[in-house]
Every structure is written in structure tokens, then in C-alpha cells.
PDB file of N, CA and C in Angstrom:
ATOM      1  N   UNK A   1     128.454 -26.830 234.013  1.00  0.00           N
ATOM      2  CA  UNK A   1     127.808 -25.703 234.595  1.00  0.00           C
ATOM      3  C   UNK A   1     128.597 -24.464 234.193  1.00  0.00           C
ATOM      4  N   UNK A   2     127.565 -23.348 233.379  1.00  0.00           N
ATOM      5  CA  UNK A   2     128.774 -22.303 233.066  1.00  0.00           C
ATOM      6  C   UNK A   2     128.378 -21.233 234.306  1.00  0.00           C
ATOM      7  N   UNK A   3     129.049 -20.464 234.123  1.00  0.00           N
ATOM      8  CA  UNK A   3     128.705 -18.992 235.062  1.00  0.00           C
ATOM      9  C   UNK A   3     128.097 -18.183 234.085  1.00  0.00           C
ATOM     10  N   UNK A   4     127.654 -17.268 234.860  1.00  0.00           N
ATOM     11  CA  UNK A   4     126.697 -15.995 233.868  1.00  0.00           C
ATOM     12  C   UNK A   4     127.589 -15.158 234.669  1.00  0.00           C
ATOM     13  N   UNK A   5     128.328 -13.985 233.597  1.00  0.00           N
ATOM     14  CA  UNK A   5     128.914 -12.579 234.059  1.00  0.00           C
ATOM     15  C   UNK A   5     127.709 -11.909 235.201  1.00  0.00           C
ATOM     16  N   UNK A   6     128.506 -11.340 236.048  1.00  0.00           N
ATOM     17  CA  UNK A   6     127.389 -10.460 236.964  1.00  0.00           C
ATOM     18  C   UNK A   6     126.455 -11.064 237.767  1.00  0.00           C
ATOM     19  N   UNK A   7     126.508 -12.458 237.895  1.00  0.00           N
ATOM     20  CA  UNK A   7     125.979 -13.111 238.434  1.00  0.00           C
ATOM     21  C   UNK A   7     126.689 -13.187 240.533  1.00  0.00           C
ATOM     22  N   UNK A   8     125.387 -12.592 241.074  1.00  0.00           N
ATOM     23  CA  UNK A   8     126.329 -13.066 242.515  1.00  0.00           C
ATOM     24  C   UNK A   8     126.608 -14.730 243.108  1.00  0.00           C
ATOM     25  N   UNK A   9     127.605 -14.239 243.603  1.00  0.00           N
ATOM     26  CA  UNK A   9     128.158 -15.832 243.984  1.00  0.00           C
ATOM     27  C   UNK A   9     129.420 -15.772 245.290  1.00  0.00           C
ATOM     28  N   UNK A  10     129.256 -16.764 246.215  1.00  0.00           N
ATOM     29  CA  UNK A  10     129.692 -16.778 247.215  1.00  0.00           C
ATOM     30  C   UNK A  10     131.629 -17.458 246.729  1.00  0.00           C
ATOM     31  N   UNK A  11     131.909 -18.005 245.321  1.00  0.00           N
ATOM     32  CA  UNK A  11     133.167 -18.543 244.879  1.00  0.00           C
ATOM     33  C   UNK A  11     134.078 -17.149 244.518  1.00  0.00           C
ATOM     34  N   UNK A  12     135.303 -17.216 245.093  1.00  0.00           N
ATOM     35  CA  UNK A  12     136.150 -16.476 244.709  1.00  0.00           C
ATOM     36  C   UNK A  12     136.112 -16.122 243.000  1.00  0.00           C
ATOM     37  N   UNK A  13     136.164 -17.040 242.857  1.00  0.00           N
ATOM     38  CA  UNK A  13     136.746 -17.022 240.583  1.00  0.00           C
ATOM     39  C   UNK A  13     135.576 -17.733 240.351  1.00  0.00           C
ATOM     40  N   UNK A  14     134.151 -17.748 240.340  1.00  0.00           N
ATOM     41  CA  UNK A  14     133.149 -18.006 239.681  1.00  0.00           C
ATOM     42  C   UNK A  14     133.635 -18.303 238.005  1.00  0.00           C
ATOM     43  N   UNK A  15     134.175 -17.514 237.614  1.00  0.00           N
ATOM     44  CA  UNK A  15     134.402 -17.518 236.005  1.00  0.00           C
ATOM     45  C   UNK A  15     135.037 -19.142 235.927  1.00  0.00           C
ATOM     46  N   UNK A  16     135.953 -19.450 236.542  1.00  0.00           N
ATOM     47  CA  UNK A  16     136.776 -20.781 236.804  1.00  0.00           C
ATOM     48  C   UNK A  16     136.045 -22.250 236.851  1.00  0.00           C
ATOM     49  N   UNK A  17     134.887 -21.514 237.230  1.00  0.00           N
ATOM     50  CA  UNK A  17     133.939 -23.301 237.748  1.00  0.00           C
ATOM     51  C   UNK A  17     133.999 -23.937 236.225  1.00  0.00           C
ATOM     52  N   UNK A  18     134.188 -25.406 236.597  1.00  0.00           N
ATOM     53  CA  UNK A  18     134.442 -26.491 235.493  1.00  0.00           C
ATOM     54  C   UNK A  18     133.692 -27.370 235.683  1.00  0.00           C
ATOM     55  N   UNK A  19     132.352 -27.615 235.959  1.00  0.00           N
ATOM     56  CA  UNK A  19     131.545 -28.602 236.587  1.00  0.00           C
ATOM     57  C   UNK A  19     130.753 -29.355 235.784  1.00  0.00           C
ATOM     58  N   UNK A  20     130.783 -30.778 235.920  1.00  0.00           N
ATOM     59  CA  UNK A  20     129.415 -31.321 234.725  1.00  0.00           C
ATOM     60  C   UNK A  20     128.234 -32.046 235.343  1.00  0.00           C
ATOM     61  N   UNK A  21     127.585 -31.900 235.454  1.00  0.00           N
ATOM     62  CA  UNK A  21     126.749 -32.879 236.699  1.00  0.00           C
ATOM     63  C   UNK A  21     125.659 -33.926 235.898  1.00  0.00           C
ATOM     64  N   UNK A  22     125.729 -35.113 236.782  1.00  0.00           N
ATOM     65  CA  UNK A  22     124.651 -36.428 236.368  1.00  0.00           C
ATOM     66  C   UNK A  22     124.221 -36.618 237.276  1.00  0.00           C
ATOM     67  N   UNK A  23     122.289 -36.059 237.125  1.00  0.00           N
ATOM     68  CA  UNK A  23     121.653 -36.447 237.666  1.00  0.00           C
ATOM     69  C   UNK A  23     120.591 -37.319 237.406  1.00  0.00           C
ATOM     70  N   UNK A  24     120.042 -38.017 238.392  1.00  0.00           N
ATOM     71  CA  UNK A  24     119.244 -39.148 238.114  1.00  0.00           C
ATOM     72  C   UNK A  24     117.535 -38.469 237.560  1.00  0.00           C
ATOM     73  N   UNK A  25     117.463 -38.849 236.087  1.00  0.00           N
ATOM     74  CA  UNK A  25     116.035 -38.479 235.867  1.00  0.00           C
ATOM     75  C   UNK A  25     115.052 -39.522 235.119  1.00  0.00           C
ATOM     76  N   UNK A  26     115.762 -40.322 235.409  1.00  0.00           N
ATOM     77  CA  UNK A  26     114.253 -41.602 234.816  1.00  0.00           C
ATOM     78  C   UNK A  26     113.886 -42.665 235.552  1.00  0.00           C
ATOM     79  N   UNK A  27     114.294 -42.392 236.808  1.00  0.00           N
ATOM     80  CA  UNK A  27     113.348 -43.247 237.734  1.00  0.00           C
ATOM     81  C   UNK A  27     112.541 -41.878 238.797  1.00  0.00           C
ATOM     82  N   UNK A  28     112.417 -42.208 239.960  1.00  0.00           N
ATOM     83  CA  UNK A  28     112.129 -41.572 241.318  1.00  0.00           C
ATOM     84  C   UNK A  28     110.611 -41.146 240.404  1.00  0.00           C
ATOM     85  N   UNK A  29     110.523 -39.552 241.097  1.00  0.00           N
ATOM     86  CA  UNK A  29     108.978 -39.008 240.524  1.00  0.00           C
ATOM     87  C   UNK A  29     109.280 -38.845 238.765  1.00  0.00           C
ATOM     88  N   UNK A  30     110.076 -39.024 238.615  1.00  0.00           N
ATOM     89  CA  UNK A  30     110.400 -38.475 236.834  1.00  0.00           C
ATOM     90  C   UNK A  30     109.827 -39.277 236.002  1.00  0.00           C
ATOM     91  N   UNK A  31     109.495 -41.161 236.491  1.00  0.00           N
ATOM     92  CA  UNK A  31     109.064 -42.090 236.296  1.00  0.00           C
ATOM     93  C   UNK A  31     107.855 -42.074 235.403  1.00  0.00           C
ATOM     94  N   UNK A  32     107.262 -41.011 236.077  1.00  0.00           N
ATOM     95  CA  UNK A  32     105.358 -40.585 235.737  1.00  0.00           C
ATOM     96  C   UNK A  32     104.505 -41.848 235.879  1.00  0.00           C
ATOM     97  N   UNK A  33     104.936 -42.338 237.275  1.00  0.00           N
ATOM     98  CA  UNK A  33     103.554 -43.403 237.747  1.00  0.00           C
ATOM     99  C   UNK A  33     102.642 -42.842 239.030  1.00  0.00           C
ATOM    100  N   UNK A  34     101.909 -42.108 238.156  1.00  0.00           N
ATOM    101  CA  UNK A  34     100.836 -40.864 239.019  1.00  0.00           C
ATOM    102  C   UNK A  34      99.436 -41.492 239.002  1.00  0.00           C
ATOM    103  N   UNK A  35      98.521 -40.813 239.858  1.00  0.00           N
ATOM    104  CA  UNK A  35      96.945 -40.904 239.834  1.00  0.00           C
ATOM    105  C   UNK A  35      96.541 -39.646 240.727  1.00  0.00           C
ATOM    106  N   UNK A  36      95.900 -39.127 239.894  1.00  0.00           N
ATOM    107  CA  UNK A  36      95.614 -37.654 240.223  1.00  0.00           C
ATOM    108  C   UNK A  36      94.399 -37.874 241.559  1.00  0.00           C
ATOM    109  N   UNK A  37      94.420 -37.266 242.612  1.00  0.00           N
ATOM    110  CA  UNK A  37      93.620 -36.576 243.493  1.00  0.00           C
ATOM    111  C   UNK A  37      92.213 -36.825 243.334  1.00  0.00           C
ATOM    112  N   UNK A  38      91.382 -37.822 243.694  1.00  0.00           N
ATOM    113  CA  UNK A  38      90.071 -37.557 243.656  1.00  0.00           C
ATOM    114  C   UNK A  38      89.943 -38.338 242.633  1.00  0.00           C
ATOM    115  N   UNK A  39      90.560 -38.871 242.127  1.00  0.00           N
ATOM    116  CA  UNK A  39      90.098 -40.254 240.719  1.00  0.00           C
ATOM    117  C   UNK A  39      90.184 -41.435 241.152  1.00  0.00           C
ATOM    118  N   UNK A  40      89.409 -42.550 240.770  1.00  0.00           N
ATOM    119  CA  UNK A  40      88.992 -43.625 241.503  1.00  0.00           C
ATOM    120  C   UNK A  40      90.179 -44.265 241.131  1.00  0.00           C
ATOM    121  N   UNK A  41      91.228 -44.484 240.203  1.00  0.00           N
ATOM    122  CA  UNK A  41      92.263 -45.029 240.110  1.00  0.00           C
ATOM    123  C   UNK A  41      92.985 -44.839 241.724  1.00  0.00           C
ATOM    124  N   UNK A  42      93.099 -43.510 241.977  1.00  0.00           N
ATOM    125  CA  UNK A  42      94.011 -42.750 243.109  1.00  0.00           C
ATOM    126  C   UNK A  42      93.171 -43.205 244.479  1.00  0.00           C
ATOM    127  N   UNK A  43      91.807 -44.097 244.307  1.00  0.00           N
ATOM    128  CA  UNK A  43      91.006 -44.613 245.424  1.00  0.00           C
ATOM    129  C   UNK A  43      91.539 -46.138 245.263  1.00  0.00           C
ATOM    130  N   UNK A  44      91.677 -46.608 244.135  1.00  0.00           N
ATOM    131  CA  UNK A  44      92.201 -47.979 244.171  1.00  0.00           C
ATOM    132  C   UNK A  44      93.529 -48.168 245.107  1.00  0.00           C
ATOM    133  N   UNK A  45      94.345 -47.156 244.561  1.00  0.00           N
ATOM    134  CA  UNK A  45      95.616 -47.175 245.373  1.00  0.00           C
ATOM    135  C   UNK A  45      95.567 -47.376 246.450  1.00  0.00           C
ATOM    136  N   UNK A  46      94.998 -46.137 246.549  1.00  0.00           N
ATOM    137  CA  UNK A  46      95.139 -45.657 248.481  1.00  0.00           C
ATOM    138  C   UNK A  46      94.635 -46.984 249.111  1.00  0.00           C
ATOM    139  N   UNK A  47      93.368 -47.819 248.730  1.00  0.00           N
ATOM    140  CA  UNK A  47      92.927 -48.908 249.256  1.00  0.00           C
ATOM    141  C   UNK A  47      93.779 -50.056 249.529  1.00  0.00           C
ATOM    142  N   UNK A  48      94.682 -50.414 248.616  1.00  0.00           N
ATOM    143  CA  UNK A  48      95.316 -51.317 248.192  1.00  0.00           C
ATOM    144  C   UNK A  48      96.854 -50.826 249.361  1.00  0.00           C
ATOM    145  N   UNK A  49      97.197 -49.960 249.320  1.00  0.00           N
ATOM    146  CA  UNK A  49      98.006 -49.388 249.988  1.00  0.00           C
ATOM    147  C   UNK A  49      97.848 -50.114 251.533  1.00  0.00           C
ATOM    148  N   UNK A  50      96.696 -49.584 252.044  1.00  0.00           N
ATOM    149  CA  UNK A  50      95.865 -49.933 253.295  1.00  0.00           C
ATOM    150  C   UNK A  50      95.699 -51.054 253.898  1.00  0.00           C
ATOM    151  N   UNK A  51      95.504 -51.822 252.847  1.00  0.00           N
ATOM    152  CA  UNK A  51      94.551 -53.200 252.610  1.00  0.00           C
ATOM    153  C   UNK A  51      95.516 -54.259 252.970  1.00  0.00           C
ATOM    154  N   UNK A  52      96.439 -53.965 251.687  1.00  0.00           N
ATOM    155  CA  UNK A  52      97.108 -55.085 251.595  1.00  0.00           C
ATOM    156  C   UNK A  52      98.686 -55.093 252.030  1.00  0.00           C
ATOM    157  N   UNK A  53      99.166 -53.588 251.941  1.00  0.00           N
ATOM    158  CA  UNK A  53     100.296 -53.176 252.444  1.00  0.00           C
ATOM    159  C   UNK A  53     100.613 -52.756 253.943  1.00  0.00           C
ATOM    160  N   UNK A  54      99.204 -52.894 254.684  1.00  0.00           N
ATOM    161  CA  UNK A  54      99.102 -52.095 255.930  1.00  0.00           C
ATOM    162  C   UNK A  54      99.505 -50.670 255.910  1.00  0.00           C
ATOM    163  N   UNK A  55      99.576 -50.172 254.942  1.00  0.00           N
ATOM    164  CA  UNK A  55     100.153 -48.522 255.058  1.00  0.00           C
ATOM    165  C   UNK A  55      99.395 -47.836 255.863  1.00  0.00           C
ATOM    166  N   UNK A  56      99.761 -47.205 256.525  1.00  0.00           N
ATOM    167  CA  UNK A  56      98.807 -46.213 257.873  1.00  0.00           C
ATOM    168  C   UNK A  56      99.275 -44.859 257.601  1.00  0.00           C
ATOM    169  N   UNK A  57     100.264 -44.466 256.631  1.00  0.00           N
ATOM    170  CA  UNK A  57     100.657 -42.798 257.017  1.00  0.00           C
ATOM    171  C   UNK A  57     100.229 -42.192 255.345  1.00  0.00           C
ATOM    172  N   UNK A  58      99.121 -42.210 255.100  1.00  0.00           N
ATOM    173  CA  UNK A  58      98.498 -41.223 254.501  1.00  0.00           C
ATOM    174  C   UNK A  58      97.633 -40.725 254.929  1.00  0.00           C
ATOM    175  N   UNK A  59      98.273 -39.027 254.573  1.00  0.00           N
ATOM    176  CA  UNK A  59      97.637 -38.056 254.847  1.00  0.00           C
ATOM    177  C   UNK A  59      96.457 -37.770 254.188  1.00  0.00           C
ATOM    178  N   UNK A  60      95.296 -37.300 254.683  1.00  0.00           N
ATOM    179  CA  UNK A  60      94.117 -36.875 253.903  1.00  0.00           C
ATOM    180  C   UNK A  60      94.010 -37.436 252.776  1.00  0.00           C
ATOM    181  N   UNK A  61      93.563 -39.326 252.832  1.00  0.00           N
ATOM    182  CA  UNK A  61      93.285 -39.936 252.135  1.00  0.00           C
ATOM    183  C   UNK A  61      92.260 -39.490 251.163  1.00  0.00           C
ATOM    184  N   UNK A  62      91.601 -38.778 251.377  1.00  0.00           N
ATOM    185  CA  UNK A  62      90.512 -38.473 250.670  1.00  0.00           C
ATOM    186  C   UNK A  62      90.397 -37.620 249.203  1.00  0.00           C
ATOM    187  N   UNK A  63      91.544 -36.798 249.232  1.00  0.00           N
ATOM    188  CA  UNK A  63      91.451 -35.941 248.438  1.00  0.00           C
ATOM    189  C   UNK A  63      93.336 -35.866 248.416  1.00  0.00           C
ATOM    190  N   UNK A  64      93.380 -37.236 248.060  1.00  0.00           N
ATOM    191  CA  UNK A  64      95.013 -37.469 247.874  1.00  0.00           C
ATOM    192  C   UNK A  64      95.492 -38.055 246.446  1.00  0.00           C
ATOM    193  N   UNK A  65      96.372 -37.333 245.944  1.00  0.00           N
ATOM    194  CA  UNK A  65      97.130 -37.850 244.595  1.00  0.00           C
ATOM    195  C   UNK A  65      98.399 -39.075 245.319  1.00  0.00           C
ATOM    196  N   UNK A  66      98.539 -39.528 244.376  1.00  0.00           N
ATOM    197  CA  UNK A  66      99.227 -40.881 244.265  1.00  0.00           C
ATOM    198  C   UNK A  66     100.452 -41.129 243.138  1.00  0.00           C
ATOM    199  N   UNK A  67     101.751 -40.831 243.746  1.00  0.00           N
ATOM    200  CA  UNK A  67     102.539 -41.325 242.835  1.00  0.00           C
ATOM    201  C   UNK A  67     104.119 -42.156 243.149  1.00  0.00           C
ATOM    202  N   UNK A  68     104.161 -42.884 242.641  1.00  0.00           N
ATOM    203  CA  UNK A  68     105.317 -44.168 243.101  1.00  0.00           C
ATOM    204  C   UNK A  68     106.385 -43.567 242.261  1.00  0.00           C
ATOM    205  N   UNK A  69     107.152 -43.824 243.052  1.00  0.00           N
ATOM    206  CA  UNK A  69     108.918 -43.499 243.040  1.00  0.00           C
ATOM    207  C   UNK A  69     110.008 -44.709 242.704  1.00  0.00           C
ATOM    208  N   UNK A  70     109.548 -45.358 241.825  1.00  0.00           N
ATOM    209  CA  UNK A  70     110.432 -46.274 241.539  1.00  0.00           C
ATOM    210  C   UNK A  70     112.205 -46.296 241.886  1.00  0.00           C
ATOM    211  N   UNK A  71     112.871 -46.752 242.194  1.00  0.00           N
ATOM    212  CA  UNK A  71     114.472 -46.476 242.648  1.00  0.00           C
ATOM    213  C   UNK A  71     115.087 -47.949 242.292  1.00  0.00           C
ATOM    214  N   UNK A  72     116.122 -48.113 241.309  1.00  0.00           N
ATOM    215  CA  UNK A  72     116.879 -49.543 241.130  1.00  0.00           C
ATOM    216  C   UNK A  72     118.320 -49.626 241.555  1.00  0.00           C
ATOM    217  N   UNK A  73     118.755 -50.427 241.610  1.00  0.00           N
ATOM    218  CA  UNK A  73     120.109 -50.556 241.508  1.00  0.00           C
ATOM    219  C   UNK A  73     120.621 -50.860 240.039  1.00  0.00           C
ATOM    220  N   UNK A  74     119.960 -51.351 239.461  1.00  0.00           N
ATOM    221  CA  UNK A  74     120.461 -51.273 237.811  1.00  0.00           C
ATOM    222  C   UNK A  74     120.583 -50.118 237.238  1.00  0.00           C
ATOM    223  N   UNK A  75     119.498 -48.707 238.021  1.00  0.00           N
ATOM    224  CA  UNK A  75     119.611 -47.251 237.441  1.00  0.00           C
ATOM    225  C   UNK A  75     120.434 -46.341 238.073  1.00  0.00           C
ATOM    226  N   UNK A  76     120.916 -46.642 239.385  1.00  0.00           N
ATOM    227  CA  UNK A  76     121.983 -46.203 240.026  1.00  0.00           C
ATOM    228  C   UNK A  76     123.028 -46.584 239.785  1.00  0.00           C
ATOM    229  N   UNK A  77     123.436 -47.806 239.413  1.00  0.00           N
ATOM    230  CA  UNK A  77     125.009 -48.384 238.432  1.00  0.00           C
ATOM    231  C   UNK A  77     124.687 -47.627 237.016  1.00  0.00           C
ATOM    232  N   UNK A  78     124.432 -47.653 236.134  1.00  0.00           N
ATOM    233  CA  UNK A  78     123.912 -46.863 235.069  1.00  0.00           C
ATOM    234  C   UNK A  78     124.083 -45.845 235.171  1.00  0.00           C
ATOM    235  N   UNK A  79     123.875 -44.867 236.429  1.00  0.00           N
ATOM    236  CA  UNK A  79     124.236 -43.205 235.909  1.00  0.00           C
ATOM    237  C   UNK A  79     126.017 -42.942 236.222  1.00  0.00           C
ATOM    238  N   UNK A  80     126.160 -43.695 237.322  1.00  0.00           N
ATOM    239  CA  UNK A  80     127.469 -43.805 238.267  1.00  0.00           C
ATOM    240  C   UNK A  80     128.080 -44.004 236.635  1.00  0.00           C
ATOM    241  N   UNK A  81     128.298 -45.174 236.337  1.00  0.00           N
ATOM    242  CA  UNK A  81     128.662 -45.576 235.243  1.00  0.00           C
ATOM    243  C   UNK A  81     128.884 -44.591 234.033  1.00  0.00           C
ATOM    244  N   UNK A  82     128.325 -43.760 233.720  1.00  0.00           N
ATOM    245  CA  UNK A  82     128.304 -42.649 232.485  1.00  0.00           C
ATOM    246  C   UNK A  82     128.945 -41.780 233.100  1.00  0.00           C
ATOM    247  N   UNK A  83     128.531 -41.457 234.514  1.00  0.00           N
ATOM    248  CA  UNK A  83     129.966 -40.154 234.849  1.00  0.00           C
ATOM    249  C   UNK A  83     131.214 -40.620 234.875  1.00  0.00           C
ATOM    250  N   UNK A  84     131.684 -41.880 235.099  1.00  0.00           N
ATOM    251  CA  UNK A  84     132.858 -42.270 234.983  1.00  0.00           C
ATOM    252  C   UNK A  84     133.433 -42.162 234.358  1.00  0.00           C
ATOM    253  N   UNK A  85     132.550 -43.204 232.941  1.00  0.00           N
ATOM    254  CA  UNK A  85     132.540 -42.892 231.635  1.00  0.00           C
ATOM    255  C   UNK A  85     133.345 -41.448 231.208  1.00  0.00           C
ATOM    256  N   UNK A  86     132.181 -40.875 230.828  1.00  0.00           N
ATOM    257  CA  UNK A  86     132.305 -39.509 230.672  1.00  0.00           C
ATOM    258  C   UNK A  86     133.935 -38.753 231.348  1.00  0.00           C
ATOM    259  N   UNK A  87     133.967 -38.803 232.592  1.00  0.00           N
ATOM    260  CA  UNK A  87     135.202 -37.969 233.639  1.00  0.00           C
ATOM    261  C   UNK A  87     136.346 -39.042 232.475  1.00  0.00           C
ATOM    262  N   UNK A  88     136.586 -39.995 232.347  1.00  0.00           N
ATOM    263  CA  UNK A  88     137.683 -40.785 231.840  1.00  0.00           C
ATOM    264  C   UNK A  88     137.995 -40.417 229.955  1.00  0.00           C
ATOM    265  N   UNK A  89     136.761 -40.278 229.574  1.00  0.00           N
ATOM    266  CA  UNK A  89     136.760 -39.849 228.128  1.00  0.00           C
ATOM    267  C   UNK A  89     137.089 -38.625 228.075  1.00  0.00           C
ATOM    268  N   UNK A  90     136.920 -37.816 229.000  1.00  0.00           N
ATOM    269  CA  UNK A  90     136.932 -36.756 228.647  1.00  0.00           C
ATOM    270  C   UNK A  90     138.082 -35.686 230.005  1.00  0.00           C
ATOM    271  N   UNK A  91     138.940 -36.645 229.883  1.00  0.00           N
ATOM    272  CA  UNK A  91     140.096 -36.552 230.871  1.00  0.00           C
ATOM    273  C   UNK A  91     140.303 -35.202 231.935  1.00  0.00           C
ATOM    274  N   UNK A  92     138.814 -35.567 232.514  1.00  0.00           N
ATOM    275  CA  UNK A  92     138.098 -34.703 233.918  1.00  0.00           C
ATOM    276  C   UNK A  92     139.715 -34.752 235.481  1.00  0.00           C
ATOM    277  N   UNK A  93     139.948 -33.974 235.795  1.00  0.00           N
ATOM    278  CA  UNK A  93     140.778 -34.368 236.625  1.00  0.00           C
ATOM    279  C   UNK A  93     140.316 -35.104 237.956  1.00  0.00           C
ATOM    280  N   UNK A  94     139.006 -34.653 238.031  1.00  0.00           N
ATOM    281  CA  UNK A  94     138.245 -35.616 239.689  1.00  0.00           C
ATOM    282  C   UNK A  94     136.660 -35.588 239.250  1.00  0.00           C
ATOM    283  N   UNK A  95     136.688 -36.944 240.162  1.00  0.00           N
ATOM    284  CA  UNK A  95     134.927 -36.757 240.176  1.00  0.00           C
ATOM    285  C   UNK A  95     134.110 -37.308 241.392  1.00  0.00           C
ATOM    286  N   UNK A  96     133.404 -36.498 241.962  1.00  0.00           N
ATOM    287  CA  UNK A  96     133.072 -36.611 243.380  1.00  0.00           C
ATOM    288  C   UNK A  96     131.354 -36.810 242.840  1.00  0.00           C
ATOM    289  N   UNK A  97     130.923 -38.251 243.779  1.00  0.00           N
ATOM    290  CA  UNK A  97     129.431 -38.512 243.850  1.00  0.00           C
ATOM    291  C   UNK A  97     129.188 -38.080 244.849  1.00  0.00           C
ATOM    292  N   UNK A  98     127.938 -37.703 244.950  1.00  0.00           N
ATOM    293  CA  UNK A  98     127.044 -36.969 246.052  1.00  0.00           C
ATOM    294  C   UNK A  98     125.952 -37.779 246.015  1.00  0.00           C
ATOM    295  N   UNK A  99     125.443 -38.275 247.611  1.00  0.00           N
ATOM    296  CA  UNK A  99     124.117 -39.002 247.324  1.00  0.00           C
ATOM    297  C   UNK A  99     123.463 -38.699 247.974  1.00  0.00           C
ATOM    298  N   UNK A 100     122.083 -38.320 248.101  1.00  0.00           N
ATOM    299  CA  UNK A 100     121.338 -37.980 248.999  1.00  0.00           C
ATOM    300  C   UNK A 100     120.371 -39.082 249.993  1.00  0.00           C
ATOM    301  N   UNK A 101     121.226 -39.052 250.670  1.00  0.00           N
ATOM    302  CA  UNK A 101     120.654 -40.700 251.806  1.00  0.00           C
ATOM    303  C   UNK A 101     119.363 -40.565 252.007  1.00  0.00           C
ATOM    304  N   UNK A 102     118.662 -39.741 252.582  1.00  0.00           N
ATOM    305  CA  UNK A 102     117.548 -39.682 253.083  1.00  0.00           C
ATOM    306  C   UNK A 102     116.072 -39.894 252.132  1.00  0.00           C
ATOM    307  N   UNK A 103     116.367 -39.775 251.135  1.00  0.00           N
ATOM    308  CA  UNK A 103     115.687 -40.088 249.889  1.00  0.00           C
ATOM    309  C   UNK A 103     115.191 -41.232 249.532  1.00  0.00           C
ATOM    310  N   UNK A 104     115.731 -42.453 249.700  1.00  0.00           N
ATOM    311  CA  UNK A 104     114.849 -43.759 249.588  1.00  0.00           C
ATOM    312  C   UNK A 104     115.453 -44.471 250.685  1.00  0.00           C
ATOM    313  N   UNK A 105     115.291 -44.832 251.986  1.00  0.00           N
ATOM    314  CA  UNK A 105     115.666 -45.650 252.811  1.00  0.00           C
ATOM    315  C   UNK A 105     115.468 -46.868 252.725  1.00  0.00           C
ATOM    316  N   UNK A 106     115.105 -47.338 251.614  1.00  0.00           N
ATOM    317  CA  UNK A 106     114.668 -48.706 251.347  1.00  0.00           C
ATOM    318  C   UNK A 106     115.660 -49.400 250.625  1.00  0.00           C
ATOM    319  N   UNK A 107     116.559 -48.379 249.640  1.00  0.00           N
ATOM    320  CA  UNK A 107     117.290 -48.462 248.644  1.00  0.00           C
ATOM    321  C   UNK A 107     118.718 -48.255 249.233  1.00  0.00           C
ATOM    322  N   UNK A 108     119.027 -47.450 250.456  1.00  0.00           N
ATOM    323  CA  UNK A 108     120.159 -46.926 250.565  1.00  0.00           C
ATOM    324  C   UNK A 108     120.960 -48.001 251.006  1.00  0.00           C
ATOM    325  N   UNK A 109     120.939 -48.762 251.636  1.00  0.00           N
ATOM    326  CA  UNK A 109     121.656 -50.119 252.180  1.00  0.00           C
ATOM    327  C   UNK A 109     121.975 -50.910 251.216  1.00  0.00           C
ATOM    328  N   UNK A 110     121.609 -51.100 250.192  1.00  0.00           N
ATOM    329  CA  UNK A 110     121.963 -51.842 248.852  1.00  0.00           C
ATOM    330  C   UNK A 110     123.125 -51.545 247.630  1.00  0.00           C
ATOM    331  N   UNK A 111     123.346 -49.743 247.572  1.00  0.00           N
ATOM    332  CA  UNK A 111     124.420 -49.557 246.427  1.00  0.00           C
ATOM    333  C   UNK A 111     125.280 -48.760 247.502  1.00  0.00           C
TER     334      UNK A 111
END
């Protein structure tokens, strides 16, 4: 992350920041397993959702897009893994993960 001169910022020495960040972009919505709003694909879903999943919390089924969020533990070891990588190759002095819990509760109990 560089700084831009003249840029406001709440850091004493902005100029100083040394930051590299890995974020996760080929699973969750980045995935692109969509069905647009009003297309009978996006009626299959929602049905199937209903049907067979018991899902009850969609909103305005009717005129609803549809898209799955895939989340692994093989793609969460995998990114972890390259910042390590990376911080060790490239003789980073620290490296702090940040995870955002609330984001897949299905997933969070597992890595």
C-alpha cells in the first residue's frame, strides 16, 4: 500500500506505511455463481432453495437475483499460505491476519 502526497490521513508519518495486503478473491461473490433477477434459472434456485433446503429467509422472492458464495478451507490455507510465503521471502518484519468472522458462519468454526 503506497501513500499519495497530500493525501489526508489520521497516521502520524503516512509517508512510512509499509503494508502488503492478501485478500481473498476467488472464492465468496468473486466466484461468479450468479442468476440474474427475474430469469427462470434464478426461479429454479429460489425453488430448490425452498423445496429442498427449507430456506425461509428470502426476501422478495419474486424479483430476486441469486448468487452462491462458495468459502473452502483449501482456499483459506492457500491465501494464509502465500502471505507467509511472501512476509518470509521477502524478509517482512510482522504479519498480522485479520478475519472477518461474521462473514460465513458456516465456515468460521473450521480454520
Amino acid at each position: 500500500m503506497r501513500y499519495y502526497q497530500g493525501t489526508p490521513s489520521p497516521v502520524k508519518h503516512p509517508e512510512l506505511t509499509d503494508m502488503v495486503i492478501f485478500r481473498e478473491n476467488s472464492e465468496d461473490i468473486y466466484a461468479g455463481i450468479e442468476w440474474k433477477a427475474d430469469s427462470a434459472d434464478a426461479e429454479k434456485v429460489i425453488k430448490f432453495l425452498r423445496d429442498e433446503m427449507g430456506v425461509k429467509k428470502i426476501r422478495f422472492p419474486e424479483h430476486c437475483g441469486i448468487g452462491i458464495k462458495p468459502c473452502s478451507e483449501e482456499g483459506t490455507k492457500r491465501l494464509v499460505r502465500a502471505a507467509i510465503e511472501y512476509a518470509i521471502t521477502n524478509d517482512r518484519d510482522s504479519l498480522t491476519l485479520v478475519h472477518k468472522g461474521n462473514h460465513h458462519e458456516v465456515h468460521r468454526r473450521r480454520v
